[in-house]
PDB file of N, CA and C in Angstrom:
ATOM      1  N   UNK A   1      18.052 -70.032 -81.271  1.00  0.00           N
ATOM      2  CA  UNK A   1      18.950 -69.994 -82.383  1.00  0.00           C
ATOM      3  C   UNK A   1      20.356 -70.064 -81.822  1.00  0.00           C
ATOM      4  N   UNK A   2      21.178 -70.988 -82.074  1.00  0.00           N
ATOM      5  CA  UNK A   2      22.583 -71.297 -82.043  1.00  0.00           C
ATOM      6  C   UNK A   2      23.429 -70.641 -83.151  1.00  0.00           C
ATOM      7  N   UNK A   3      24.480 -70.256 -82.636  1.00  0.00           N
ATOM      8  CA  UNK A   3      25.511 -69.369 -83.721  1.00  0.00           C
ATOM      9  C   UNK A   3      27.220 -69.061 -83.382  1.00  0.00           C
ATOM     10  N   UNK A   4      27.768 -69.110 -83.810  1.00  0.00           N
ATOM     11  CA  UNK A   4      29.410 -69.119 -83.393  1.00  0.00           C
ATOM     12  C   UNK A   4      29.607 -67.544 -83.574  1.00  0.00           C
ATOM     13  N   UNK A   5      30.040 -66.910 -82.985  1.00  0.00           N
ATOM     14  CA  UNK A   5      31.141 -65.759 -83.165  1.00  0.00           C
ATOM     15  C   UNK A   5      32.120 -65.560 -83.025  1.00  0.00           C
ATOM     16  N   UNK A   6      32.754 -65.143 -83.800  1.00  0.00           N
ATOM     17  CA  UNK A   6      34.277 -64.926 -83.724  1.00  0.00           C
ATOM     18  C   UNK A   6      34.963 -66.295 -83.620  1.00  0.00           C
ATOM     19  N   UNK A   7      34.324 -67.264 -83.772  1.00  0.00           N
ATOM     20  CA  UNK A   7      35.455 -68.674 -83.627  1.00  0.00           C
ATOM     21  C   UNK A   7      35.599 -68.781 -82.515  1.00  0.00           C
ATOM     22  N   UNK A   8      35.354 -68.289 -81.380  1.00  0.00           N
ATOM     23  CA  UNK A   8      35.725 -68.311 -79.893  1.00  0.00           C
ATOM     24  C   UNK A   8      34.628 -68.265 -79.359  1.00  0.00           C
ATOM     25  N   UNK A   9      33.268 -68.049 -79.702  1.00  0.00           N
ATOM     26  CA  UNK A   9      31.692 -67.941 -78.935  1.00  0.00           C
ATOM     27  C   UNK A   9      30.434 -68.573 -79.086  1.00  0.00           C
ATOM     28  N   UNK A  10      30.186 -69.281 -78.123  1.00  0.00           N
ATOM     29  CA  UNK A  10      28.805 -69.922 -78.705  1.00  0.00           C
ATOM     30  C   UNK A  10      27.922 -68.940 -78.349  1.00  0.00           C
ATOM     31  N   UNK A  11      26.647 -68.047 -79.028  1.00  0.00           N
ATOM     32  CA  UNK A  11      26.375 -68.094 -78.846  1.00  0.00           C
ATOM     33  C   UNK A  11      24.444 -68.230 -79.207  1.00  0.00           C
ATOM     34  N   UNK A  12      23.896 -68.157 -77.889  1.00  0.00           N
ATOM     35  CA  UNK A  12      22.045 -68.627 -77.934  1.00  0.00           C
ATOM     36  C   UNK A  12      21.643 -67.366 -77.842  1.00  0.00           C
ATOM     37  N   UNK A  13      20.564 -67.581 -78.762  1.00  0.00           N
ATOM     38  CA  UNK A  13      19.570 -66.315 -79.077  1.00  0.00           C
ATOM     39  C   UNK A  13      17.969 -66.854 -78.851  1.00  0.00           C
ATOM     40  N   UNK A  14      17.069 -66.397 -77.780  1.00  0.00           N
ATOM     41  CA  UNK A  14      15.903 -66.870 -77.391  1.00  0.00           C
ATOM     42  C   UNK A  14      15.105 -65.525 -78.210  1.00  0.00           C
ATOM     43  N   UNK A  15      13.797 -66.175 -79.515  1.00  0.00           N
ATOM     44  CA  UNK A  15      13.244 -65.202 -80.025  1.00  0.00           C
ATOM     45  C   UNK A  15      11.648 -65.693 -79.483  1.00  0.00           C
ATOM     46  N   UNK A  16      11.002 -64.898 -78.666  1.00  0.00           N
ATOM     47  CA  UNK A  16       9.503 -65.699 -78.316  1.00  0.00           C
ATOM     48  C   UNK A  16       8.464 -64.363 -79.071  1.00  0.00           C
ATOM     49  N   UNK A  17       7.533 -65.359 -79.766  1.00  0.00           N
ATOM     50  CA  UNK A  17       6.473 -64.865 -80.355  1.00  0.00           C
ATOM     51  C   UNK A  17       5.114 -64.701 -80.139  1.00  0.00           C
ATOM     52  N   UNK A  18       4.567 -63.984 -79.357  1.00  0.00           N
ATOM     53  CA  UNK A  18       3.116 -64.364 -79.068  1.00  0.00           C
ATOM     54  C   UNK A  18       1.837 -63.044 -79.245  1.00  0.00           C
ATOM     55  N   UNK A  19       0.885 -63.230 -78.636  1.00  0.00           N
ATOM     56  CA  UNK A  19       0.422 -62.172 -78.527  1.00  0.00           C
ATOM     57  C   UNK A  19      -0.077 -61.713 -77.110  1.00  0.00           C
ATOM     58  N   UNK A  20      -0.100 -60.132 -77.476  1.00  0.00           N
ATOM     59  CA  UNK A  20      -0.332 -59.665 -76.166  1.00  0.00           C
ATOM     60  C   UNK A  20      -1.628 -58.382 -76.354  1.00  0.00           C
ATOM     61  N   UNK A  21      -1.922 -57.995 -75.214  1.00  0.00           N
ATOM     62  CA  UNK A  21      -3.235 -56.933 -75.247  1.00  0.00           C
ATOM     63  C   UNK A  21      -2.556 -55.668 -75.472  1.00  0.00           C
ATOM     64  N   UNK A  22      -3.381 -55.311 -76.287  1.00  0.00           N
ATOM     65  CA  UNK A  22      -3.068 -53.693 -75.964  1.00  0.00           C
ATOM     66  C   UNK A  22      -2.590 -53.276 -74.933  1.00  0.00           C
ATOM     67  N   UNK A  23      -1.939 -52.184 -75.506  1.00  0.00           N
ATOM     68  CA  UNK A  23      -1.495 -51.521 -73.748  1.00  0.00           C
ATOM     69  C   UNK A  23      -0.277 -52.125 -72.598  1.00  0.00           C
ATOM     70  N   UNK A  24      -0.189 -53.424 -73.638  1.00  0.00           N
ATOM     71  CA  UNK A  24       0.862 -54.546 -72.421  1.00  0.00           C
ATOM     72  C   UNK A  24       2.179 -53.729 -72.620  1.00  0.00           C
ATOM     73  N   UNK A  25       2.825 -53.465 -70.990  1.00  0.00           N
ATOM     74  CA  UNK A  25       3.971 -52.793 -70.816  1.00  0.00           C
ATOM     75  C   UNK A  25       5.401 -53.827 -70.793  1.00  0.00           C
ATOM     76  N   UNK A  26       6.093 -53.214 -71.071  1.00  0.00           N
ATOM     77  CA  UNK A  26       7.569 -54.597 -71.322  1.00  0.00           C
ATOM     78  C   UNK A  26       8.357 -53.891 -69.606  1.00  0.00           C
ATOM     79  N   UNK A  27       8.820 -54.711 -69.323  1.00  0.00           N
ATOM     80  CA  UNK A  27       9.401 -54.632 -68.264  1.00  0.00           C
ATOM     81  C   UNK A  27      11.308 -54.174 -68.447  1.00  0.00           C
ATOM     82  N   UNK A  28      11.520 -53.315 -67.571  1.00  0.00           N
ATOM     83  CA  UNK A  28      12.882 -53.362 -67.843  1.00  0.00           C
ATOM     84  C   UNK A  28      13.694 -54.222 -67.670  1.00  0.00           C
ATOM     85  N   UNK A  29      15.019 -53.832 -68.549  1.00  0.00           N
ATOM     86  CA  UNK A  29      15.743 -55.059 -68.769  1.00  0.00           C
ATOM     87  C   UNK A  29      17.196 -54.799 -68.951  1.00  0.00           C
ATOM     88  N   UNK A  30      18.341 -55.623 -69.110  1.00  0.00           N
ATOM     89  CA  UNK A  30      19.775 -55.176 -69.230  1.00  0.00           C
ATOM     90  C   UNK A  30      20.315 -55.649 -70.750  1.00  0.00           C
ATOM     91  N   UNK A  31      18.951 -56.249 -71.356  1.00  0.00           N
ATOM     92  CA  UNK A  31      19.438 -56.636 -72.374  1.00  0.00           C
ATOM     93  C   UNK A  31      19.394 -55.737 -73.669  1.00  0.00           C
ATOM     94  N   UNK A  32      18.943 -54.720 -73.033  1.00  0.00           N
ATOM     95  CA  UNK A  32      19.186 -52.989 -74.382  1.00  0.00           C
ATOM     96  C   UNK A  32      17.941 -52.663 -74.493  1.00  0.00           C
ATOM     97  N   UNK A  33      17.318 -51.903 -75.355  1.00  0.00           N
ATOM     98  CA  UNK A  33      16.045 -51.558 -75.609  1.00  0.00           C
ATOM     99  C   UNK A  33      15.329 -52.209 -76.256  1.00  0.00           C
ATOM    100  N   UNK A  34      13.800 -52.605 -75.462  1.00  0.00           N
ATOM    101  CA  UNK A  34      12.798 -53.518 -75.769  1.00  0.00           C
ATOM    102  C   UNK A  34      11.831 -52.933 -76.361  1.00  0.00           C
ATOM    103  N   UNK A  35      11.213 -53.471 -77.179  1.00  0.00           N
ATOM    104  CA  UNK A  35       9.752 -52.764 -77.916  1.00  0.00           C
ATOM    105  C   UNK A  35       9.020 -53.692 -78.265  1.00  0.00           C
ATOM    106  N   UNK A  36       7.779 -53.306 -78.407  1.00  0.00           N
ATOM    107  CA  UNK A  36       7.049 -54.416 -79.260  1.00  0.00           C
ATOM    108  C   UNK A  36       6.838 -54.006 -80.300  1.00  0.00           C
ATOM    109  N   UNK A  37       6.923 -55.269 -81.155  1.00  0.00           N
ATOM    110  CA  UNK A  37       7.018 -55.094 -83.258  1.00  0.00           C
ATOM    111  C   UNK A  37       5.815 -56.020 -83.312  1.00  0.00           C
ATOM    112  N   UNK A  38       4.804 -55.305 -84.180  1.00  0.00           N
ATOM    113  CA  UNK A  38       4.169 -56.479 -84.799  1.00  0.00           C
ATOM    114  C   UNK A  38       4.952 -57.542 -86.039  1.00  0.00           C
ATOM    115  N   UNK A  39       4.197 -58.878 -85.816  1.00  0.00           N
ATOM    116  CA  UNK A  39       5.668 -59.824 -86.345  1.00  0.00           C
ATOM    117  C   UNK A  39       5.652 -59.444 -88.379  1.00  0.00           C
ATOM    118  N   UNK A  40       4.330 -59.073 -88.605  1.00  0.00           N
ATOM    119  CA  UNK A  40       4.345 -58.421 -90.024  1.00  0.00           C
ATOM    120  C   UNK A  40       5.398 -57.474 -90.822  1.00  0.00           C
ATOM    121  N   UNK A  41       5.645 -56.559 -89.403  1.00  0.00           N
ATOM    122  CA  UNK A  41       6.774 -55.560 -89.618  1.00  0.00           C
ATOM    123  C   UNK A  41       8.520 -55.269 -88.821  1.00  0.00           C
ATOM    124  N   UNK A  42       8.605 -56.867 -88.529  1.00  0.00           N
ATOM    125  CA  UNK A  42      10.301 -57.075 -88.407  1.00  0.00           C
ATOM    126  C   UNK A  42      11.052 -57.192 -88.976  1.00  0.00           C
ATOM    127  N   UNK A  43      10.836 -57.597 -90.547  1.00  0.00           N
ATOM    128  CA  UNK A  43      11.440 -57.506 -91.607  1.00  0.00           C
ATOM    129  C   UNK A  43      11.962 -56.008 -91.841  1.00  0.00           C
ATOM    130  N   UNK A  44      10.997 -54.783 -91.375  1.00  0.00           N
ATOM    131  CA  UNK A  44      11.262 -53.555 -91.793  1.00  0.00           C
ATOM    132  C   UNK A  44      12.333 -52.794 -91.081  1.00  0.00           C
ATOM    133  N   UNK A  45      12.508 -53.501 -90.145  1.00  0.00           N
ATOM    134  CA  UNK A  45      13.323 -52.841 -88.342  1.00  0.00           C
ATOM    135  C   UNK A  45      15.019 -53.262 -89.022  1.00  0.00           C
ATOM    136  N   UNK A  46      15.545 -52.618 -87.713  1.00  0.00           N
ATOM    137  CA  UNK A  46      17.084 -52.509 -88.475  1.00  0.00           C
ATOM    138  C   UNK A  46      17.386 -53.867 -87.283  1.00  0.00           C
ATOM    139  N   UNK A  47      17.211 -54.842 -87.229  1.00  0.00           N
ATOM    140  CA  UNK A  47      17.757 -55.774 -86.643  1.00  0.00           C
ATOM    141  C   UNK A  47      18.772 -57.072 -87.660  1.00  0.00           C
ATOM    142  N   UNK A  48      19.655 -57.704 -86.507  1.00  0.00           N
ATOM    143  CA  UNK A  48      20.277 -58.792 -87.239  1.00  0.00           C
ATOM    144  C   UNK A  48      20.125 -59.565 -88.349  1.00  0.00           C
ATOM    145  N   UNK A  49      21.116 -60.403 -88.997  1.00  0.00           N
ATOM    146  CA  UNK A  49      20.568 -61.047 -90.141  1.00  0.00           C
ATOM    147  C   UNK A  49      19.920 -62.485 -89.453  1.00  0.00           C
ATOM    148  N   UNK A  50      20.330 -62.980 -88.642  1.00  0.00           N
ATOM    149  CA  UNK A  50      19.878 -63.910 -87.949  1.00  0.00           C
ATOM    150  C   UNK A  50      18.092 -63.544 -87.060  1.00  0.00           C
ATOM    151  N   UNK A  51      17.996 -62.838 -86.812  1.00  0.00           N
ATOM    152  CA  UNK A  51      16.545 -62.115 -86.105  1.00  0.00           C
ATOM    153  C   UNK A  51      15.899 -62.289 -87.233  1.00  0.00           C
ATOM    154  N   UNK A  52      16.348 -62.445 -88.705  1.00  0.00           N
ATOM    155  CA  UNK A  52      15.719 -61.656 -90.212  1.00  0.00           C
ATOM    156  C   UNK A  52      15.407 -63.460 -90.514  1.00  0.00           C
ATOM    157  N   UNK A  53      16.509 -64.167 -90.026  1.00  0.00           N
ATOM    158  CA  UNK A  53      16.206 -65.497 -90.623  1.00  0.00           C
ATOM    159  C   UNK A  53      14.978 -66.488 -89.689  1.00  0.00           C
ATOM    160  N   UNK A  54      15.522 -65.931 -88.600  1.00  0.00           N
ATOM    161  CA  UNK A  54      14.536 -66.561 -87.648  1.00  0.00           C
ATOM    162  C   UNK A  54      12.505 -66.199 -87.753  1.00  0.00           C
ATOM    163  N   UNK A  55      12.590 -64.783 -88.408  1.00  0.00           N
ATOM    164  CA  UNK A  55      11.494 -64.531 -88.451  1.00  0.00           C
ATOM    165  C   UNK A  55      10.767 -64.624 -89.677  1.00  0.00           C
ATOM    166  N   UNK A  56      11.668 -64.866 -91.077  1.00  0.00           N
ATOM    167  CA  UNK A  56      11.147 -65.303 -91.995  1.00  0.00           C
ATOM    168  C   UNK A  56      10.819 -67.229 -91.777  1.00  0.00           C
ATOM    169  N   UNK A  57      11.213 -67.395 -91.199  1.00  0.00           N
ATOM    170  CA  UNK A  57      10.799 -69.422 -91.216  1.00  0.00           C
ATOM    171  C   UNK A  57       9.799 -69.181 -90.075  1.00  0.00           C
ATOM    172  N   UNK A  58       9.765 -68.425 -89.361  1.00  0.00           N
ATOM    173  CA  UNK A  58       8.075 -68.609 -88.248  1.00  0.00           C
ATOM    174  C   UNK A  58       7.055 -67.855 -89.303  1.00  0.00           C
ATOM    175  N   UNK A  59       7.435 -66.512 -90.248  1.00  0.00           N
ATOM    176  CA  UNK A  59       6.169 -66.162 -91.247  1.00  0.00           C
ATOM    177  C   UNK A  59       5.609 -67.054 -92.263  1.00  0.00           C
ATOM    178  N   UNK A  60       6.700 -68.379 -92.577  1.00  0.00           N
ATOM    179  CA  UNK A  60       6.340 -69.223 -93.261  1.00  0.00           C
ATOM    180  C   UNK A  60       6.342 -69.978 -93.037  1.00  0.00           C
ATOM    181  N   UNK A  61       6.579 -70.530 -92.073  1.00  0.00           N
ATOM    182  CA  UNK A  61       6.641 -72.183 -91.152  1.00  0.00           C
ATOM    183  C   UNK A  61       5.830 -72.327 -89.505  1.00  0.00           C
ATOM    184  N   UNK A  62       6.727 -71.254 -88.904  1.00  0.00           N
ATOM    185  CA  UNK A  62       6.240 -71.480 -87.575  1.00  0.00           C
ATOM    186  C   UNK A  62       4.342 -71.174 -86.911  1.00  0.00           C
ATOM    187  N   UNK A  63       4.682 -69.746 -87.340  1.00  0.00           N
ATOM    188  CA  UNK A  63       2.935 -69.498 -87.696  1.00  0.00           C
ATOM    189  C   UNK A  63       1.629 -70.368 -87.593  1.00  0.00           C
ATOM    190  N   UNK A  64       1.807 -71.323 -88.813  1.00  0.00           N
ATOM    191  CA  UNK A  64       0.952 -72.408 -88.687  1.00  0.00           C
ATOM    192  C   UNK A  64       1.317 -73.872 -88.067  1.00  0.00           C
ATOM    193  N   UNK A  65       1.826 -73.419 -87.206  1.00  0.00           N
ATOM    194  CA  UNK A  65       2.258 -74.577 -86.118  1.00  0.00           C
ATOM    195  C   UNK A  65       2.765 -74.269 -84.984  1.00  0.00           C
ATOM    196  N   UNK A  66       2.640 -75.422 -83.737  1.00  0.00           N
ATOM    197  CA  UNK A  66       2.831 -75.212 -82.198  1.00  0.00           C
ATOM    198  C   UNK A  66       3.798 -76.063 -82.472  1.00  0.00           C
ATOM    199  N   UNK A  67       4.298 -76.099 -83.042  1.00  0.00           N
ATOM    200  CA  UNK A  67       6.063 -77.288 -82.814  1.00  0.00           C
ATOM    201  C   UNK A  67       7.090 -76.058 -82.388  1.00  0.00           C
ATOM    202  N   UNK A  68       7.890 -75.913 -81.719  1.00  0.00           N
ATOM    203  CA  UNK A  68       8.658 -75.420 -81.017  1.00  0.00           C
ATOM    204  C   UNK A  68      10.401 -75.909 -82.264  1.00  0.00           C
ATOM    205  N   UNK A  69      10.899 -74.659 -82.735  1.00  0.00           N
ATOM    206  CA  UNK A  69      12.034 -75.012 -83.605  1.00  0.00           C
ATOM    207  C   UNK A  69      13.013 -74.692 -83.178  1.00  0.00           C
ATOM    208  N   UNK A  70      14.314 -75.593 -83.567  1.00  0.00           N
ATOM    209  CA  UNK A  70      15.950 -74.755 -83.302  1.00  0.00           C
ATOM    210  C   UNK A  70      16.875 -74.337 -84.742  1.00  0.00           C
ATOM    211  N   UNK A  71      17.281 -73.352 -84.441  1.00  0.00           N
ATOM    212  CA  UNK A  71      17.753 -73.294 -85.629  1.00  0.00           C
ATOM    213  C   UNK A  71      19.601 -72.798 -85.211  1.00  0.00           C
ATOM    214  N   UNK A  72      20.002 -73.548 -86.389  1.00  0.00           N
ATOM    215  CA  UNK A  72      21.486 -72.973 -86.254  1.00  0.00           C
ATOM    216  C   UNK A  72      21.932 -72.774 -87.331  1.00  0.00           C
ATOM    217  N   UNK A  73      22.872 -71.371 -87.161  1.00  0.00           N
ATOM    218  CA  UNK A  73      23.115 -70.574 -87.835  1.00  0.00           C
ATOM    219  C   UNK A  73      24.122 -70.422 -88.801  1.00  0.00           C
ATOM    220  N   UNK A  74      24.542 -70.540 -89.896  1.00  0.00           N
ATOM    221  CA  UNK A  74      25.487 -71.178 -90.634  1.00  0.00           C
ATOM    222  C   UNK A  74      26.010 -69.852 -91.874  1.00  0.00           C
ATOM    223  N   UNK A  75      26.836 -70.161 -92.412  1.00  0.00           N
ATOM    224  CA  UNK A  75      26.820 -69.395 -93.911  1.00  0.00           C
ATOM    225  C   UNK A  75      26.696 -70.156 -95.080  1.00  0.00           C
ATOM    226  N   UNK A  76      26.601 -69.309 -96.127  1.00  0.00           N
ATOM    227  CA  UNK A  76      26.335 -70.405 -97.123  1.00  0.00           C
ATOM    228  C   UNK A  76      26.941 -69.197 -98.933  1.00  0.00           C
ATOM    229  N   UNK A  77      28.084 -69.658 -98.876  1.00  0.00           N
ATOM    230  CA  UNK A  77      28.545 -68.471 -99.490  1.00  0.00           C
ATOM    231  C   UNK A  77      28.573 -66.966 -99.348  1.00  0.00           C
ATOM    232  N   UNK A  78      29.031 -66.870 -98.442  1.00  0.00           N
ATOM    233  CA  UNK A  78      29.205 -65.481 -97.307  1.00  0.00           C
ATOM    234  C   UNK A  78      27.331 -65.257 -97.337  1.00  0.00           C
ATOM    235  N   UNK A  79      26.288 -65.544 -97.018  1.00  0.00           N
ATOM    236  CA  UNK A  79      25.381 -65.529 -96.758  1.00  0.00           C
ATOM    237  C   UNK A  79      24.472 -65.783 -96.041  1.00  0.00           C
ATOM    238  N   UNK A  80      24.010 -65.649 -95.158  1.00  0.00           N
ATOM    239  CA  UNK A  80      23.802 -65.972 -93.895  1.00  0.00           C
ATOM    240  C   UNK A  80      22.209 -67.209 -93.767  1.00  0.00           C
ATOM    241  N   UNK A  81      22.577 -68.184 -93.496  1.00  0.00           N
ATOM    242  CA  UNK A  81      21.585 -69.141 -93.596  1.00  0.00           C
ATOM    243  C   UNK A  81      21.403 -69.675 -92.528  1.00  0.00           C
ATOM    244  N   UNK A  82      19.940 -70.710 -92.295  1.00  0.00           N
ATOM    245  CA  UNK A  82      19.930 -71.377 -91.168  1.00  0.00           C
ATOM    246  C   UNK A  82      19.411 -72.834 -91.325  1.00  0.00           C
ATOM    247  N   UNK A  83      19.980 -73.677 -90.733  1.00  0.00           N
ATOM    248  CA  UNK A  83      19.299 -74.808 -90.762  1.00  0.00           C
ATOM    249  C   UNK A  83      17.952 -75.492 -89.207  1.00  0.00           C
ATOM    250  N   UNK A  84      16.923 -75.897 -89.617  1.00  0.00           N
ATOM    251  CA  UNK A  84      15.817 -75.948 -88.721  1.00  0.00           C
ATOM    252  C   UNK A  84      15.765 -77.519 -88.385  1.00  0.00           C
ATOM    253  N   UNK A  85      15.386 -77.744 -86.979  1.00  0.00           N
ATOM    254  CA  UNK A  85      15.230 -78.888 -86.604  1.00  0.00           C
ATOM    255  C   UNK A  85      13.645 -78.933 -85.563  1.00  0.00           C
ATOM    256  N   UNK A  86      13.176 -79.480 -85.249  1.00  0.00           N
ATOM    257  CA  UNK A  86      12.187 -79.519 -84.555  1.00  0.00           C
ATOM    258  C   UNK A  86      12.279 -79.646 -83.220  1.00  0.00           C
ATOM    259  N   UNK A  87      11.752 -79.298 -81.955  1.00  0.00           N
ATOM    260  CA  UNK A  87      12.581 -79.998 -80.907  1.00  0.00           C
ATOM    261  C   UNK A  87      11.296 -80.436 -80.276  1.00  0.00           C
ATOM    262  N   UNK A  88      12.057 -81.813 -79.746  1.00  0.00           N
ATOM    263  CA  UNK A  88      10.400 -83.170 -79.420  1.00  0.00           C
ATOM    264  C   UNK A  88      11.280 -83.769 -78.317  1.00  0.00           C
ATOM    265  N   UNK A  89      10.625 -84.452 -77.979  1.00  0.00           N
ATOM    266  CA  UNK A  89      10.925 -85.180 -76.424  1.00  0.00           C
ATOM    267  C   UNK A  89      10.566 -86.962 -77.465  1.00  0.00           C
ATOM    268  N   UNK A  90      12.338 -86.983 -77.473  1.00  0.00           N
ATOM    269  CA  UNK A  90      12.072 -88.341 -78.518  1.00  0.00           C
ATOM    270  C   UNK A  90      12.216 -89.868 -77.564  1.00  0.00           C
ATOM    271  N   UNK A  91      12.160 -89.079 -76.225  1.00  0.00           N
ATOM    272  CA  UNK A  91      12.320 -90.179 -75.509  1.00  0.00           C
ATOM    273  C   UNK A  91      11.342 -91.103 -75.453  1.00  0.00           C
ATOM    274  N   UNK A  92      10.154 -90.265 -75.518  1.00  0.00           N
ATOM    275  CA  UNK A  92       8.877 -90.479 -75.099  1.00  0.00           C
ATOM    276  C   UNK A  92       8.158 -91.615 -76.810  1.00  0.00           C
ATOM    277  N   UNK A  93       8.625 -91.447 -77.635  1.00  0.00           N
ATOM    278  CA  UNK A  93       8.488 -91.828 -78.534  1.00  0.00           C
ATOM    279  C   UNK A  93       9.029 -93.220 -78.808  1.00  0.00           C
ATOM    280  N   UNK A  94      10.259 -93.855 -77.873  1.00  0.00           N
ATOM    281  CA  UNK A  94      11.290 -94.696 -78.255  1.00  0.00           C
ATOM    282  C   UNK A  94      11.258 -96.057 -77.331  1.00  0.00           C
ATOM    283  N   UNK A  95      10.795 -97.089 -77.377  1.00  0.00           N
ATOM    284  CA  UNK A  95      10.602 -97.975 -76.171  1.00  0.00           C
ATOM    285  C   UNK A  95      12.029 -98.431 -75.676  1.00  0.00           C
ATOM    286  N   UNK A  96      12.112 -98.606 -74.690  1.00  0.00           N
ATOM    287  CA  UNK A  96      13.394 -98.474 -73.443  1.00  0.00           C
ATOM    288  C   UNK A  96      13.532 -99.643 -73.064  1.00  0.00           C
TER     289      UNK A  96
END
């Protein structure tokens, strides 16, 4: 997820979704405190509006698909929206 802050910041937000076994330990990190959420109940957690957008389009989009998405982050009457693109290797698709 791509997003501007402050007019002065790009910045990237990497959200990965998968599953793991019981018991799987998260490794430490500098990027603040890690947990695991089941993806049913991230909506409920006090995280970003962007974390909120990203995880409602994988409960209804990504889920049933292995396409890999980008999304960037926009407003839309002080409201926080995103627009989705797919990301493909269109090279491979395009004769040269």
């Amino acid at each position: 997820m791509h997003r501007i802050k402050d007019e002065s910041e790009i910045r990237i937000q990497y959200i990965f979704i998968g599953e793991v076994q019981a018991g799987s330990r998260l490794m430490e990190s500098d990027e603040g405190r890690l947990m695991w959420v089941d993806c049913g109940n991230v909506m409920n957690q006090q995280v970003t509006a962007s974390t909120k957008e990203v995880m409602g389009h994988y409960l209804e989009t990504g889920i049933h698909s292995h396409k890999t998405y980008i999304g960037t982050m926009h407003g839309i009457q002080g409201q926080a929206a995103m627009s989705w693109a797919v990301l493909e290797d269109w090279e491979s698709r395009v004769s040269l």
